[in-house]
C-alpha atoms as a PDB file:
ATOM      1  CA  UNK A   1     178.891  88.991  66.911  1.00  0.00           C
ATOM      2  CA  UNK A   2     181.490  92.073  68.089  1.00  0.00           C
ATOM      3  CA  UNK A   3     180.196  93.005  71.255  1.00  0.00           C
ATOM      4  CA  UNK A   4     180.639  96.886  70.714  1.00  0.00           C
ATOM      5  CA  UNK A   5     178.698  97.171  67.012  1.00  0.00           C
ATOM      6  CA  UNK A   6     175.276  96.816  66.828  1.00  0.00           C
ATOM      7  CA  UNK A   7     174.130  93.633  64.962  1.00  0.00           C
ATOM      8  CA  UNK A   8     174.233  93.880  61.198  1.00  0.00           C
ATOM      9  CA  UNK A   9     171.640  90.944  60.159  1.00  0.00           C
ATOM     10  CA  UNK A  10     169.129  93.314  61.715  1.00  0.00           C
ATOM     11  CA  UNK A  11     170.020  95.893  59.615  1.00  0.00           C
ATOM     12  CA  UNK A  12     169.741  93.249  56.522  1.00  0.00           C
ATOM     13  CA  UNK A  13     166.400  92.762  58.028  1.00  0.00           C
ATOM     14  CA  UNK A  14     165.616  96.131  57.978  1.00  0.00           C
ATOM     15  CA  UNK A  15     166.528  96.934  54.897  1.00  0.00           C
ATOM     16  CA  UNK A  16     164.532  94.160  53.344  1.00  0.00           C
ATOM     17  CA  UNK A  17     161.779  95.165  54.812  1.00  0.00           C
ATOM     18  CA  UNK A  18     162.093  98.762  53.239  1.00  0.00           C
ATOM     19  CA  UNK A  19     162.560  97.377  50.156  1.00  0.00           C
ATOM     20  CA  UNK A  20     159.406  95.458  50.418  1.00  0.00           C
ATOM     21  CA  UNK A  21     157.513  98.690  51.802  1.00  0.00           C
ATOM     22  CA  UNK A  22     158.768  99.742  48.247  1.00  0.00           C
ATOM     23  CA  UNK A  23     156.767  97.643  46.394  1.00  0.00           C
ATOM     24  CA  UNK A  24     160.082  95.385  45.424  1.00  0.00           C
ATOM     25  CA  UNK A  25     158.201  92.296  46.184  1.00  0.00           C
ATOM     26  CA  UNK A  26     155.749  89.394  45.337  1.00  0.00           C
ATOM     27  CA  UNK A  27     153.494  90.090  48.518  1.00  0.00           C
ATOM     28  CA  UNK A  28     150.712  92.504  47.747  1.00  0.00           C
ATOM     29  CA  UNK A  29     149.449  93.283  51.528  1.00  0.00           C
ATOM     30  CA  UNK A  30     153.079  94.130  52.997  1.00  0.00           C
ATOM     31  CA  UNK A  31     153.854  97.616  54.711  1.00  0.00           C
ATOM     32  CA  UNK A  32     156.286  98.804  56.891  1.00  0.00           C
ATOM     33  CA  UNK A  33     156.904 102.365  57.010  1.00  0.00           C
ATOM     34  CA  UNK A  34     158.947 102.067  60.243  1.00  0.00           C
ATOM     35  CA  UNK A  35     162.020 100.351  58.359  1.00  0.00           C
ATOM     36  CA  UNK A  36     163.465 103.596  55.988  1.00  0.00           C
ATOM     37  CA  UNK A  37     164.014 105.319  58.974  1.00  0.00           C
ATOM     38  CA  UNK A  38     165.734 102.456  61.236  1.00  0.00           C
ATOM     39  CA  UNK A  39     168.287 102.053  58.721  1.00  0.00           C
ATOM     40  CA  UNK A  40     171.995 103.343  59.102  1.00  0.00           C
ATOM     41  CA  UNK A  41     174.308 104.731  56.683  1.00  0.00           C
ATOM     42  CA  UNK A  42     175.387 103.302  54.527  1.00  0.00           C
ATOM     43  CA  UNK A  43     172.062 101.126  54.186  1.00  0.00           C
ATOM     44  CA  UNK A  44     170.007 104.147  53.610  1.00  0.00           C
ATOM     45  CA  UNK A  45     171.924 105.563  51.334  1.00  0.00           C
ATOM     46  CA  UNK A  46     171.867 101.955  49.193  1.00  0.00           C
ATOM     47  CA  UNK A  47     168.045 102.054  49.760  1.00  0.00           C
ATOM     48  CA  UNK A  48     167.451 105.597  48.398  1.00  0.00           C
ATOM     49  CA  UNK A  49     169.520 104.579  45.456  1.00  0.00           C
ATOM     50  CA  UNK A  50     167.738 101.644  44.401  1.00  0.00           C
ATOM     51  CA  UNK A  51     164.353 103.723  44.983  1.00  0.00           C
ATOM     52  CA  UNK A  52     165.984 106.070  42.595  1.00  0.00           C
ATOM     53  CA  UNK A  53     166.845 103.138  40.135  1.00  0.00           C
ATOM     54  CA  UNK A  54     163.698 101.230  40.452  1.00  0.00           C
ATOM     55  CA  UNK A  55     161.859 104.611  39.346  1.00  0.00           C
ATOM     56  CA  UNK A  56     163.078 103.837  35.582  1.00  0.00           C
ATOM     57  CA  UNK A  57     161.859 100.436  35.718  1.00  0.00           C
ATOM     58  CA  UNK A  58     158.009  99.169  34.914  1.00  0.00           C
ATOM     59  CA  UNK A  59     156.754  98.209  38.287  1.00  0.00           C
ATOM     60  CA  UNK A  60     156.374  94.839  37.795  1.00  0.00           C
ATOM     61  CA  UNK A  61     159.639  94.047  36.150  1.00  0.00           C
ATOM     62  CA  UNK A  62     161.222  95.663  39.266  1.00  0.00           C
ATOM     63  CA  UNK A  63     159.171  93.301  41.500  1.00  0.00           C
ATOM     64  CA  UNK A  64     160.359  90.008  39.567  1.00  0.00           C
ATOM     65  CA  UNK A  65     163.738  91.584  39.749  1.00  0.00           C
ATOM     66  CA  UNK A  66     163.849  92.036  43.724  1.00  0.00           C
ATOM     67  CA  UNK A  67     161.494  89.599  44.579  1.00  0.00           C
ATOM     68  CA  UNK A  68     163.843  86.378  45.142  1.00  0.00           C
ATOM     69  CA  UNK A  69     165.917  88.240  47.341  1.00  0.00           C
ATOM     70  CA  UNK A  70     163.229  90.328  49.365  1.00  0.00           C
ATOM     71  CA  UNK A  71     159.951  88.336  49.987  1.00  0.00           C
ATOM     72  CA  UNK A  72     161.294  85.946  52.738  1.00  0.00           C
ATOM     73  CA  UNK A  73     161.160  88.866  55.141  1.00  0.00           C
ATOM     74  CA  UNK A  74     157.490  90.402  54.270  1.00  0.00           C
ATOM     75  CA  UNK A  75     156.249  86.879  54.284  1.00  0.00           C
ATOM     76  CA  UNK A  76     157.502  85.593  57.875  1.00  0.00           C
ATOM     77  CA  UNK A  77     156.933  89.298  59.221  1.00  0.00           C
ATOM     78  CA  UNK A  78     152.807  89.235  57.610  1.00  0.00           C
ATOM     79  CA  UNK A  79     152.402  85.480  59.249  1.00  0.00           C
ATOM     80  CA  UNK A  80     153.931  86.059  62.949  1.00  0.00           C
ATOM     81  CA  UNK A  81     152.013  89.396  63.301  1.00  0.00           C
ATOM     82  CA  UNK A  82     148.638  87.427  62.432  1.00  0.00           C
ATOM     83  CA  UNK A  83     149.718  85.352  64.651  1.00  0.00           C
ATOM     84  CA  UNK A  84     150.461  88.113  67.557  1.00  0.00           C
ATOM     85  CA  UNK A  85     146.621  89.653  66.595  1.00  0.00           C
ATOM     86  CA  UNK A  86     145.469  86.490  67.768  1.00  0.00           C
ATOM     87  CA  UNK A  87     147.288  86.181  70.700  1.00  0.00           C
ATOM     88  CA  UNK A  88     146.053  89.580  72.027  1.00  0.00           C
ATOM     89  CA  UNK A  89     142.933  88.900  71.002  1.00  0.00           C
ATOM     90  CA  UNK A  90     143.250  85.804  73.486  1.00  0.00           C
ATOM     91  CA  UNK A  91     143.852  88.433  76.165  1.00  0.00           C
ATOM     92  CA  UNK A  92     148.012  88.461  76.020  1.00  0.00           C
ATOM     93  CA  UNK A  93     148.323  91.568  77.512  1.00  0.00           C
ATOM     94  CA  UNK A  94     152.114  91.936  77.200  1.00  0.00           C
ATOM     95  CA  UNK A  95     154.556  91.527  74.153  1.00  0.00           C
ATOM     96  CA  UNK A  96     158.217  90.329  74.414  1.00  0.00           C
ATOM     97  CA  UNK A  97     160.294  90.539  71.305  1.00  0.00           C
ATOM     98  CA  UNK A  98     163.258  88.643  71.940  1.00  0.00           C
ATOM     99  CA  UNK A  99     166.577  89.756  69.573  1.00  0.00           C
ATOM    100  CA  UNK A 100     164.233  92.612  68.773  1.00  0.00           C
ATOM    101  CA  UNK A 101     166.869  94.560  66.336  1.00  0.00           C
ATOM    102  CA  UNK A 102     165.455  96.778  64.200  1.00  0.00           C
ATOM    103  CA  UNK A 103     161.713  96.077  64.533  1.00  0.00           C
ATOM    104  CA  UNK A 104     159.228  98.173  64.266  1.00  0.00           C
ATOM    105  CA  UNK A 105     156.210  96.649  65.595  1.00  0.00           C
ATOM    106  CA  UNK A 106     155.613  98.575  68.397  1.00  0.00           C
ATOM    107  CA  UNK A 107     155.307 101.865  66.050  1.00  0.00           C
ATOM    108  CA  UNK A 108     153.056 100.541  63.897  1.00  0.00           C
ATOM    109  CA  UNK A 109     150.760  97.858  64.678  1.00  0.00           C
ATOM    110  CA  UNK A 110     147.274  99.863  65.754  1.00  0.00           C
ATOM    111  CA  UNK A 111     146.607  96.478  67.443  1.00  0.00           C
ATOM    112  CA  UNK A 112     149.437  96.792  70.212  1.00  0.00           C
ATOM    113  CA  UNK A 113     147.388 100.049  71.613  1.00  0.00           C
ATOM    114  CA  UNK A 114     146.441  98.213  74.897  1.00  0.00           C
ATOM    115  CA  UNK A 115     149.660  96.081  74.949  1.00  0.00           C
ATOM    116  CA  UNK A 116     152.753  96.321  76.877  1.00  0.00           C
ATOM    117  CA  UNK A 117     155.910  95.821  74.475  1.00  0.00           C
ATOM    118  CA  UNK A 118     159.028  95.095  76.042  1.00  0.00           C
ATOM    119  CA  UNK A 119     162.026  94.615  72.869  1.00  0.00           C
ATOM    120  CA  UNK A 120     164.963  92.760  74.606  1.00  0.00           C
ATOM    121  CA  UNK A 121     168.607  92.710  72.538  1.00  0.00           C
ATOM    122  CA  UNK A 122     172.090  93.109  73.475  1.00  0.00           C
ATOM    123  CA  UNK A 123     173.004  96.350  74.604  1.00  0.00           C
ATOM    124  CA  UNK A 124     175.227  97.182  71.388  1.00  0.00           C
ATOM    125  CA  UNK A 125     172.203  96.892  69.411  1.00  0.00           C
ATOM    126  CA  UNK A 126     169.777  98.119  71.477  1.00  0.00           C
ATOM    127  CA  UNK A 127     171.619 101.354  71.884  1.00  0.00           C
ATOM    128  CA  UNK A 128     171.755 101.849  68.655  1.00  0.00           C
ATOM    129  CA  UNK A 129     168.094 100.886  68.082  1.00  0.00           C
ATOM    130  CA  UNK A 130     166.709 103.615  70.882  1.00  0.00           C
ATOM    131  CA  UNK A 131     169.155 106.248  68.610  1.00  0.00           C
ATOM    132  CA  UNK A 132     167.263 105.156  65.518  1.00  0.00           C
ATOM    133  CA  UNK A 133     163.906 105.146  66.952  1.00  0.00           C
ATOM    134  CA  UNK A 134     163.708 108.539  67.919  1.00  0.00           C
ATOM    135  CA  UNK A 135     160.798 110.663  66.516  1.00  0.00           C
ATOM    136  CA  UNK A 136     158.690 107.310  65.416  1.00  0.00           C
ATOM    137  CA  UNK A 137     155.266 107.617  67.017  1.00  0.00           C
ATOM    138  CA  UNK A 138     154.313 104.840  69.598  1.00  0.00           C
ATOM    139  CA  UNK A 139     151.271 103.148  69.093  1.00  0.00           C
ATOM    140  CA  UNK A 140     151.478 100.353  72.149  1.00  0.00           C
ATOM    141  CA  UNK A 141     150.670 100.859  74.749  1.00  0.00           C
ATOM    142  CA  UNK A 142     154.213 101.109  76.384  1.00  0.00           C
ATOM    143  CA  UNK A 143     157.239 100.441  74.849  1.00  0.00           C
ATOM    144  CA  UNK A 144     160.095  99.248  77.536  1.00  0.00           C
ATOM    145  CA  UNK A 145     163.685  98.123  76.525  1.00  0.00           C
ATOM    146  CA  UNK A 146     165.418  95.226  78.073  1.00  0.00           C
ATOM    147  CA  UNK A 147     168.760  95.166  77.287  1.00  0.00           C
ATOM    148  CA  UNK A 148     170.682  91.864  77.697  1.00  0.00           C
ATOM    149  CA  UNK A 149     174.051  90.214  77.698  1.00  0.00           C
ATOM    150  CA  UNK A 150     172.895  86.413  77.589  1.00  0.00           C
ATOM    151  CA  UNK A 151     176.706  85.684  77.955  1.00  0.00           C
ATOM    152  CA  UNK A 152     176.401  87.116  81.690  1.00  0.00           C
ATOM    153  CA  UNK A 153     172.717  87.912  82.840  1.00  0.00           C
ATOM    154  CA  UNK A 154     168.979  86.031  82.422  1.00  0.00           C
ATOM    155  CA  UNK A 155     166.333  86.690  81.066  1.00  0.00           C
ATOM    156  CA  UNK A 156     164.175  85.863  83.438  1.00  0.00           C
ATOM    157  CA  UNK A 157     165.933  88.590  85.681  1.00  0.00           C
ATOM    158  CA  UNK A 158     166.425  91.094  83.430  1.00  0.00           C
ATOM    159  CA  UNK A 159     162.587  90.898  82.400  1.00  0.00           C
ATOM    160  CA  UNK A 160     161.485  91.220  85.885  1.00  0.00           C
ATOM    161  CA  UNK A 161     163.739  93.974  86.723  1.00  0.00           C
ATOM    162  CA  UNK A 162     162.145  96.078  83.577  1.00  0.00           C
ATOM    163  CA  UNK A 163     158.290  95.476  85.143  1.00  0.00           C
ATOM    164  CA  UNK A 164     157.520  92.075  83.115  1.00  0.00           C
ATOM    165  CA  UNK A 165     154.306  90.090  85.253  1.00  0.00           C
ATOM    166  CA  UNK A 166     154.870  86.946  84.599  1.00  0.00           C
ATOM    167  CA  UNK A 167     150.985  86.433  85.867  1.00  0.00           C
ATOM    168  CA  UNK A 168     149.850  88.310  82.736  1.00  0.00           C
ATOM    169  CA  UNK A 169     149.243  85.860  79.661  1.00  0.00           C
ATOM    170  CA  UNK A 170     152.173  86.935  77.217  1.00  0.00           C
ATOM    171  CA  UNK A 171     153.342  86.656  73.552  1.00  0.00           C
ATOM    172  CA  UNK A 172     156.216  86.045  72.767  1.00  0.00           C
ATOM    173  CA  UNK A 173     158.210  86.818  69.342  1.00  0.00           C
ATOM    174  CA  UNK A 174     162.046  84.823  68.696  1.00  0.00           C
ATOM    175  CA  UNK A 175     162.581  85.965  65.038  1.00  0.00           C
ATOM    176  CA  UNK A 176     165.232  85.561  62.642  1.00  0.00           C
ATOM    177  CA  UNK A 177     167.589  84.494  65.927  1.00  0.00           C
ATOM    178  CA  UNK A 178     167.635  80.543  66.305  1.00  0.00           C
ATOM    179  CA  UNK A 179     169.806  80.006  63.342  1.00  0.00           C
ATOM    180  CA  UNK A 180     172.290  81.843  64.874  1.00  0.00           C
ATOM    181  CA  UNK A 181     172.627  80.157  68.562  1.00  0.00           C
ATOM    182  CA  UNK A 182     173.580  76.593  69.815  1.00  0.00           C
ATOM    183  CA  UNK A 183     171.391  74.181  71.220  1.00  0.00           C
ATOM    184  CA  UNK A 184     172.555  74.833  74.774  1.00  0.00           C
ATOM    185  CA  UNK A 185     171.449  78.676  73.980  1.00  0.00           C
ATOM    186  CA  UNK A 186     168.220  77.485  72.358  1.00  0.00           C
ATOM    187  CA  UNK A 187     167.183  75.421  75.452  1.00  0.00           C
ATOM    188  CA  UNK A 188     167.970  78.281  78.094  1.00  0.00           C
ATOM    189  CA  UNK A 189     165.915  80.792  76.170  1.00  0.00           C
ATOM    190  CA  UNK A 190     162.769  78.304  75.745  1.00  0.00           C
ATOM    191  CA  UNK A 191     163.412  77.456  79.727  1.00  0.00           C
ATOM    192  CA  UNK A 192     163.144  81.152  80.242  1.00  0.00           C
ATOM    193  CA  UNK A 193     160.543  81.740  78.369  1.00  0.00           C
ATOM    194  CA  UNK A 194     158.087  78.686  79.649  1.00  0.00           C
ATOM    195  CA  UNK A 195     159.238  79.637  83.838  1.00  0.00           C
ATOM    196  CA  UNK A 196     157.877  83.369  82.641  1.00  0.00           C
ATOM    197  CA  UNK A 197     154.953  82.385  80.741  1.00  0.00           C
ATOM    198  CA  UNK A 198     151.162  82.436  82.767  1.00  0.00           C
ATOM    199  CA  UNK A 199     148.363  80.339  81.169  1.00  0.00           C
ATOM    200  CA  UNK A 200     147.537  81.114  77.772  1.00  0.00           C
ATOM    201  CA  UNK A 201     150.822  82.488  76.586  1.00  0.00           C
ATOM    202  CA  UNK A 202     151.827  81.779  73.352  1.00  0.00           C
ATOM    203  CA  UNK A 203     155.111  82.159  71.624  1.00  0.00           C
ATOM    204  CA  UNK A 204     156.018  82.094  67.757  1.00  0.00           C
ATOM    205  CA  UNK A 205     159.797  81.100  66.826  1.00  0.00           C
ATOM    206  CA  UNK A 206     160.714  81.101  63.731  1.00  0.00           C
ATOM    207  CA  UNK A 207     163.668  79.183  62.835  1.00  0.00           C
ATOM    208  CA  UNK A 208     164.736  77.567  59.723  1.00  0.00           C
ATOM    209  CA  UNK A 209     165.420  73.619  58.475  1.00  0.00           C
ATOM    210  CA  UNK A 210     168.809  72.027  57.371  1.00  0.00           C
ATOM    211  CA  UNK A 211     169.550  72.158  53.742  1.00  0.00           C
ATOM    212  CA  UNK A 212     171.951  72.079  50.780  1.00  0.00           C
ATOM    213  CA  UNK A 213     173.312  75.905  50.689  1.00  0.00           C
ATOM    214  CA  UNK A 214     173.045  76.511  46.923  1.00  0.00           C
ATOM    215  CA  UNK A 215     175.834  78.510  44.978  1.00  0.00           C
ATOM    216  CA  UNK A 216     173.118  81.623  44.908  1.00  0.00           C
ATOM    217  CA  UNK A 217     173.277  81.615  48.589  1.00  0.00           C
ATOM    218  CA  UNK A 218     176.467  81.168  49.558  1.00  0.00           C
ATOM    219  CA  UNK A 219     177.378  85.053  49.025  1.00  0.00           C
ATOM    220  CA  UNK A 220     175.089  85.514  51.684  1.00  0.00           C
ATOM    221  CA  UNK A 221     176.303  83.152  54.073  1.00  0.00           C
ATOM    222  CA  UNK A 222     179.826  84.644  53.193  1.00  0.00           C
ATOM    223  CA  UNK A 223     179.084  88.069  54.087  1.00  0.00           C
ATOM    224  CA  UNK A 224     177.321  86.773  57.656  1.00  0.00           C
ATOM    225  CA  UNK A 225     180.049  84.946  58.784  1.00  0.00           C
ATOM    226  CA  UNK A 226     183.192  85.860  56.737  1.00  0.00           C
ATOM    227  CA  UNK A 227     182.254  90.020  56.739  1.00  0.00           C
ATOM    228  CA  UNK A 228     179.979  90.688  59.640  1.00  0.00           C
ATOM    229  CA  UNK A 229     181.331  87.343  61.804  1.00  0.00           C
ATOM    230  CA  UNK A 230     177.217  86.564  62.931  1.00  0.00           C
ATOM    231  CA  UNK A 231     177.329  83.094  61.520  1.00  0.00           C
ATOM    232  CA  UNK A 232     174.485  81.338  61.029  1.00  0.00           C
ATOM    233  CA  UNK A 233     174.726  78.111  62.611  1.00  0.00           C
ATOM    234  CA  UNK A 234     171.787  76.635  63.782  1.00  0.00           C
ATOM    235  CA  UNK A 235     169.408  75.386  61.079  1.00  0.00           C
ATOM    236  CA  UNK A 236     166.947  72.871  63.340  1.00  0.00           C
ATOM    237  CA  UNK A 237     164.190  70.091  61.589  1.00  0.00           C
ATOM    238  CA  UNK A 238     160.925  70.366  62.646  1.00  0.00           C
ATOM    239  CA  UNK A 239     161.121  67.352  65.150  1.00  0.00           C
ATOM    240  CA  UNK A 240     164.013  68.701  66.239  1.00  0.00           C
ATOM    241  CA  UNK A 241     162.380  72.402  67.457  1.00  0.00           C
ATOM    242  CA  UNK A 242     159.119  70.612  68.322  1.00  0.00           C
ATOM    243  CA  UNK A 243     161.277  68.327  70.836  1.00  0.00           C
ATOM    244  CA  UNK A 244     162.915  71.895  72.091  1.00  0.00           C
ATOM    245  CA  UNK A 245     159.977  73.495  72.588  1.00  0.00           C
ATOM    246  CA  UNK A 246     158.327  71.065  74.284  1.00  0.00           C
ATOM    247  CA  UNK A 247     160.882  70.018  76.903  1.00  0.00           C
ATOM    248  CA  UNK A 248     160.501  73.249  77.862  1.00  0.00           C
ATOM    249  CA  UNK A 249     156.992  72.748  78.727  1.00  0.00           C
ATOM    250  CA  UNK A 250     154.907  74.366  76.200  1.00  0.00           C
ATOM    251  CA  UNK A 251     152.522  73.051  73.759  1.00  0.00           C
ATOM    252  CA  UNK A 252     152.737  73.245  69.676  1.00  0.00           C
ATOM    253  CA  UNK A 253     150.176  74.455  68.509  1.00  0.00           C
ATOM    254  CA  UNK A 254     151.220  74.504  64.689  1.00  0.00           C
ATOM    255  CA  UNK A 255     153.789  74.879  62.090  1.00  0.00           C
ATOM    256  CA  UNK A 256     154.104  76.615  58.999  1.00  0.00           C
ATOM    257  CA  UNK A 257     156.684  77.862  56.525  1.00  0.00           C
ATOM    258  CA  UNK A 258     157.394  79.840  52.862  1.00  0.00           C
ATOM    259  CA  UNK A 259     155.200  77.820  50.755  1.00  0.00           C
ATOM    260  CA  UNK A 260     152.234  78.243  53.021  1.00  0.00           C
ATOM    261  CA  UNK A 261     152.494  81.974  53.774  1.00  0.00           C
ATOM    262  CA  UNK A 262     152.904  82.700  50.091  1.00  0.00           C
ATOM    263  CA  UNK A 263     149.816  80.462  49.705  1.00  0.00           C
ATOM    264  CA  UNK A 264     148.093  82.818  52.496  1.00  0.00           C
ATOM    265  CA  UNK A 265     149.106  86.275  51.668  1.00  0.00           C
ATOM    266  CA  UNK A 266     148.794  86.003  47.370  1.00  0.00           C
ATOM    267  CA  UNK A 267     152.504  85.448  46.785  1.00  0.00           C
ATOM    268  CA  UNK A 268     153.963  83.832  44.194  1.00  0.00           C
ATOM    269  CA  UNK A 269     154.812  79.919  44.889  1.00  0.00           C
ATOM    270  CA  UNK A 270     158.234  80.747  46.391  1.00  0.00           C
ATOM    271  CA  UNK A 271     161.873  79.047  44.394  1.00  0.00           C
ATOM    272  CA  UNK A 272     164.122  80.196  47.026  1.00  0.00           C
ATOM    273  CA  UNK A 273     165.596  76.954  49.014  1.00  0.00           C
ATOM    274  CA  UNK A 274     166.103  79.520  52.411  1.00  0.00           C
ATOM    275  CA  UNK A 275     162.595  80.453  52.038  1.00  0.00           C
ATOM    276  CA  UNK A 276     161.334  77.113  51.787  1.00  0.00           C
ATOM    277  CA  UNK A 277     162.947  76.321  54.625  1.00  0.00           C
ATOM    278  CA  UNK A 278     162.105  78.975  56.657  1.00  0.00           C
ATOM    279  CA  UNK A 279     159.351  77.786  59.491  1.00  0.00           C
ATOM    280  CA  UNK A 280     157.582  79.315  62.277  1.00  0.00           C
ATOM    281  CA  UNK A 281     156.692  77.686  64.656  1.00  0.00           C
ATOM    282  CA  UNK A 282     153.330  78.628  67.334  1.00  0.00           C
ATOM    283  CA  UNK A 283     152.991  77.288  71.207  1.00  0.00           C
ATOM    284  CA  UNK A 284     151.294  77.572  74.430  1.00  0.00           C
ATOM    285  CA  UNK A 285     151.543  77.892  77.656  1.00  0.00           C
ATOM    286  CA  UNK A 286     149.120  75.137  78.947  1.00  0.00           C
END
């Protein structure tokens, strides 16, 4: 990632979730209103065309056409916040997004209202993010950024220094990030997270499983780490992330991916080998 530019697989996140806010996808019970207006030129400008474009096309033939591409994102995004609803149903109190990006949860979920959010990214991105954010309501409780340079500070610190209690049961969010560190990286964070966590925390990480890349994917992985230089590098198997997480001291609770979600939330059985693949995975803090 270039240190100075804000992180361009959050804008791909972003914008996939706009598109899915559109209607451009298999999930029925997706919305995100929140993404349109996180999204930088020249994204936005794509997005309003293929609103415009869509516009000609019957509904559901635009669906089956965007669908492939777009439904990973309102799939994982639907399953980890049912999983956060629990969590703060449990009592979690707090909310820690870690690589927060472009998210929008803390301007839209009603169920945040008596939750403390704290998003933590590096401070390229998060810069960019506070810009972007401007003029969205706030429906947490309080919203605090924590920006950090994992290269040179902790987490742990950092946290603390922003008015994190690591007394108060948190939950903890790590999306769309593990494919994209090492394992040293992978077992700091989880370290971090565990020596923060009271009783009763829970986090959700979603990371993804090795795999053949298939020829429709590999203009993707191209443009992450050819164009944008954010290669993704860290696909994990399940016993691999339940070892991780566990060394770290925390419990797996359970561990779901693509098929199941789209099973869940009325989707069509999913095709796409990167959304098969793609798992989340839910812990506690014993």
């Amino acid at each position: 990632m270039n240190a100075r530019r804000p992180s361009q697989t959050s804008v791909m996140v972003a914008f996939l979730r706009a598109l899915a806010h559109d209607g451009l996808t298999g999930v029925p019970s997706f919305s995100d209103p929140t993404a349109r207006k996180l999204l930088p030129f020249p994204w936005s400008t794509l997005h309003a065309g293929i609103r415009r474009a869509t516009r000609r096309l019957e509904p559901e033939k635009a669906r089956r056409r965007f669908s492939p591409l777009v439904d990973i994102l309102p799939l994982r995004t639907l399953h980890i916040d049912e999983e956060l609803a629990e969590a703060v149903a449990r009592g979690c109190r707090q909310l820690v997004i870690l690589g927060a990006g472009l998210d929008g949860r803390a301007h839209r979920l009603p169920g945040l209202a008596g939750v403390t959010v704290f998003e933590v990214d590096h401070p390229a991105t998060q810069a960019d993010k506070r810009v972007r954010a401007r003029g969205l309501p706030l429906v947490a409780h309080r919203l605090t950024y924590v920006p950090v340079d994992f290269e040179h500070e902790r987490l742990a610190q950092r946290l603390r220094e922003a008015g994190f209690d690591p007394s108060a049961p948190t939950v903890w969010i790590w999306e769309g990030v593990t494919m994209y560190l090492t394992d040293a990286a992978i077992a700091a964070t989880l370290a971090d997270v565990s020596g923060l966590s009271a009783p009763g925390s829970r986090l959700v990480v979603n990371y993804r499983e090795p795999g053949e890349v298939t020829a429709a994917e590999r203009p993707m992985r191209w443009w992450f780490t050819g164009r944008v230089k954010e290669p993704q590098i860290g696909d994990r198997s399940r016993d691999t992330m339940t070892r991780e997480v566990e060394t770290a001291g925390l419990k797996v609770l359970r561990d779901s991916g693509g098929g199941d979600w789209a099973a869940r939330y009325g989707a069509p059985e999913p095709t796409v080998p990167t959304l098969l693949r793609t798992r989340n995975m839910v812990a506690e803090k014993p």
